[in-house]
C-alpha atoms as a PDB file:
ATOM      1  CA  UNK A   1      -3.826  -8.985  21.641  1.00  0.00           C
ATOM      2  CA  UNK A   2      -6.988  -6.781  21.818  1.00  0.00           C
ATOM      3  CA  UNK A   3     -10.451  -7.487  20.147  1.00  0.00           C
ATOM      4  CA  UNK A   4      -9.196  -4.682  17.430  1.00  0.00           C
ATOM      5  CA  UNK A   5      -6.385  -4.726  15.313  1.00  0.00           C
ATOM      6  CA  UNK A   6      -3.804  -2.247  15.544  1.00  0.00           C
ATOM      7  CA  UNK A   7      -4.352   1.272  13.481  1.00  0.00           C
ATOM      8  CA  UNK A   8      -1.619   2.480  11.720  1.00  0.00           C
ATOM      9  CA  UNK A   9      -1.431   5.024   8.839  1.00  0.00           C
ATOM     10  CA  UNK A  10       0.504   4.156   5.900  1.00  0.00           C
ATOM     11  CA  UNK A  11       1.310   6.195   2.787  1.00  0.00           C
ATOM     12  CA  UNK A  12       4.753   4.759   2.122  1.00  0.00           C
ATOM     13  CA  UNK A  13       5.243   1.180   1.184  1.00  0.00           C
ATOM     14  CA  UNK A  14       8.490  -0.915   0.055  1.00  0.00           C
ATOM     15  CA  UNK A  15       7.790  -4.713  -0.836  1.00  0.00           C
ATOM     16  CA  UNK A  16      10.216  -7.155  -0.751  1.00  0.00           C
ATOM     17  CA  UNK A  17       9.969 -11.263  -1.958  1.00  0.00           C
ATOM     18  CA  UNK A  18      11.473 -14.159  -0.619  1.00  0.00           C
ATOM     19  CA  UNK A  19      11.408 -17.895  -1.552  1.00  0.00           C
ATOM     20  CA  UNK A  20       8.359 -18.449   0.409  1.00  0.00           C
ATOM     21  CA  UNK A  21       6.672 -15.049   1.291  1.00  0.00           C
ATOM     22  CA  UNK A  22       5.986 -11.066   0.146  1.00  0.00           C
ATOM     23  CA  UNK A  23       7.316  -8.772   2.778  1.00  0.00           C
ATOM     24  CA  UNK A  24       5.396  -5.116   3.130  1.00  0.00           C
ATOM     25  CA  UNK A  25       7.273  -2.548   5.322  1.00  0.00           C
ATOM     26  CA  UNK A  26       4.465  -0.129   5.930  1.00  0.00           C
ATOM     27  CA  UNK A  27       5.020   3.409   7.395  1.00  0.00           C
ATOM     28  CA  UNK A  28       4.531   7.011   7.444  1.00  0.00           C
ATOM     29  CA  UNK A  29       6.475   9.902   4.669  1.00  0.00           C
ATOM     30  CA  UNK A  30       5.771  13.537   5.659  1.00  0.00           C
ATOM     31  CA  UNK A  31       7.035  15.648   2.590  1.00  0.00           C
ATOM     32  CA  UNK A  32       9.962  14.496   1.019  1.00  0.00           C
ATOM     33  CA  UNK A  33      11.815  12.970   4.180  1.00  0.00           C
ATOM     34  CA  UNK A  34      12.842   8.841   4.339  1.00  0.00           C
ATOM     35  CA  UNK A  35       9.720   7.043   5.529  1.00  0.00           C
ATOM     36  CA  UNK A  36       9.009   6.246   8.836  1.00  0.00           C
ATOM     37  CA  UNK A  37       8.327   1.826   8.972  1.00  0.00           C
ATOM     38  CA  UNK A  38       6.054   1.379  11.412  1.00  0.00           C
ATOM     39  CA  UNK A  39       4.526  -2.330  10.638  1.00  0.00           C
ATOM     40  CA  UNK A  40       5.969  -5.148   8.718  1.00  0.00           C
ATOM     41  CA  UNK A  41       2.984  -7.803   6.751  1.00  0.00           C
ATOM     42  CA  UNK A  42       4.498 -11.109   5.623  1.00  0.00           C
ATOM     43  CA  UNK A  43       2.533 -12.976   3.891  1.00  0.00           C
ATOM     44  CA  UNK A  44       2.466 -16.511   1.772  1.00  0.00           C
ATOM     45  CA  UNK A  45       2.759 -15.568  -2.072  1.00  0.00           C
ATOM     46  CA  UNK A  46      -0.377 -17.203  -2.158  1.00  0.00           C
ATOM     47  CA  UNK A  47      -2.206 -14.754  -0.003  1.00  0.00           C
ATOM     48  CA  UNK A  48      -0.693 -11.682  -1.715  1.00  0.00           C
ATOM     49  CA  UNK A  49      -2.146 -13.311  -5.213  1.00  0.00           C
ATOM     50  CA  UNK A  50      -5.379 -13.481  -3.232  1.00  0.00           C
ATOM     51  CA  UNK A  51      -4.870  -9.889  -2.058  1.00  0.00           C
ATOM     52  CA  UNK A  52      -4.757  -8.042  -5.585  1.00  0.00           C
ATOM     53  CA  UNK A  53      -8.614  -8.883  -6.733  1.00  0.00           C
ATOM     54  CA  UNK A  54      -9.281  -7.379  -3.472  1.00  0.00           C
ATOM     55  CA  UNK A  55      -7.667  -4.317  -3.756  1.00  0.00           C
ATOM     56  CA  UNK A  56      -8.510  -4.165  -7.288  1.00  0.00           C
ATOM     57  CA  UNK A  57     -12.648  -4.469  -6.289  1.00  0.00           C
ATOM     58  CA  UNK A  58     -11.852  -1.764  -3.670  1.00  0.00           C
ATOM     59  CA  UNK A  59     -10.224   0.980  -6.049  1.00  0.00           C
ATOM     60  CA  UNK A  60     -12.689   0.593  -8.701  1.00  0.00           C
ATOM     61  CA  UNK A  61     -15.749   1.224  -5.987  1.00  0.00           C
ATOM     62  CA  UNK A  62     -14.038   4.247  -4.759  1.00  0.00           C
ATOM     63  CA  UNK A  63     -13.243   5.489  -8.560  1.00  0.00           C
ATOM     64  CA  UNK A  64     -16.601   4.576  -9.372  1.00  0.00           C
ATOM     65  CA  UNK A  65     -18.753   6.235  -6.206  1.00  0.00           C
ATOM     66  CA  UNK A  66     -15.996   9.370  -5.900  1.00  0.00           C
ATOM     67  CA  UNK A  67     -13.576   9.855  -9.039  1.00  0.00           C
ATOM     68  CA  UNK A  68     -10.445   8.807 -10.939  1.00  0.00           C
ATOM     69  CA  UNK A  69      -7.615   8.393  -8.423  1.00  0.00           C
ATOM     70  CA  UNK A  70      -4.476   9.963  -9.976  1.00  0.00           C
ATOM     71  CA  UNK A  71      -1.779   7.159 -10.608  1.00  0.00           C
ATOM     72  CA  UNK A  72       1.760   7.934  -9.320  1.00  0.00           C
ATOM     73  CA  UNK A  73       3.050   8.428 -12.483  1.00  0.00           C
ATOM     74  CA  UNK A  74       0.911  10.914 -14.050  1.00  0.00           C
ATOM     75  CA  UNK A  75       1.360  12.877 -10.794  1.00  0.00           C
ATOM     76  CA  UNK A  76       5.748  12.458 -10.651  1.00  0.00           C
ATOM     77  CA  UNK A  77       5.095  14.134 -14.202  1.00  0.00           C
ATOM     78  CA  UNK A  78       3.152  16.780 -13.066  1.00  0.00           C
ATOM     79  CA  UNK A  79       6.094  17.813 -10.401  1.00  0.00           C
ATOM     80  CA  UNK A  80       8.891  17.420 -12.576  1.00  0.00           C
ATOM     81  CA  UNK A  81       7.257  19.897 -15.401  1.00  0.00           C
END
């Protein structure tokens, strides 16, 4: 393994939870085909816990230095109108 970690984009997401671990497939959508999994995460249910305060800190920077971030929902709404 390299001094970096691998880049991958990721706009598609399905999460799946075990006895002992949180399983992420991450992976690519383009339009309104079946995602594309490119990298699976397992982690300790621990570590996800840990992991939400984090991404929590990091949304409300971005909303804060660039604007509200539409949520899923309100946006779903918006296409089925």
């Amino acid at each position: 393994m390299g001094d970096e970690p691998v880049l991958v984009y990721c706009n598609a997401v399905r999460a799946f939870g075990g006895a002992t671990d949180v399983t992420l497939d991450c992976g690519f959508r383009y339009g309104n085909d079946e995602p594309t999994m490119a990298v699976r995460l397992v982690m300790s249910w621990e570590h996800a816990k840990m992991l939400l305060p984090v991404l929590e800190q990091l949304i409300n920077n971005y909303e804060t230095n660039v604007g509200e971030i539409p949520s899923p929902e309100s946006e779903l709404k918006q296409e089925n109108a």
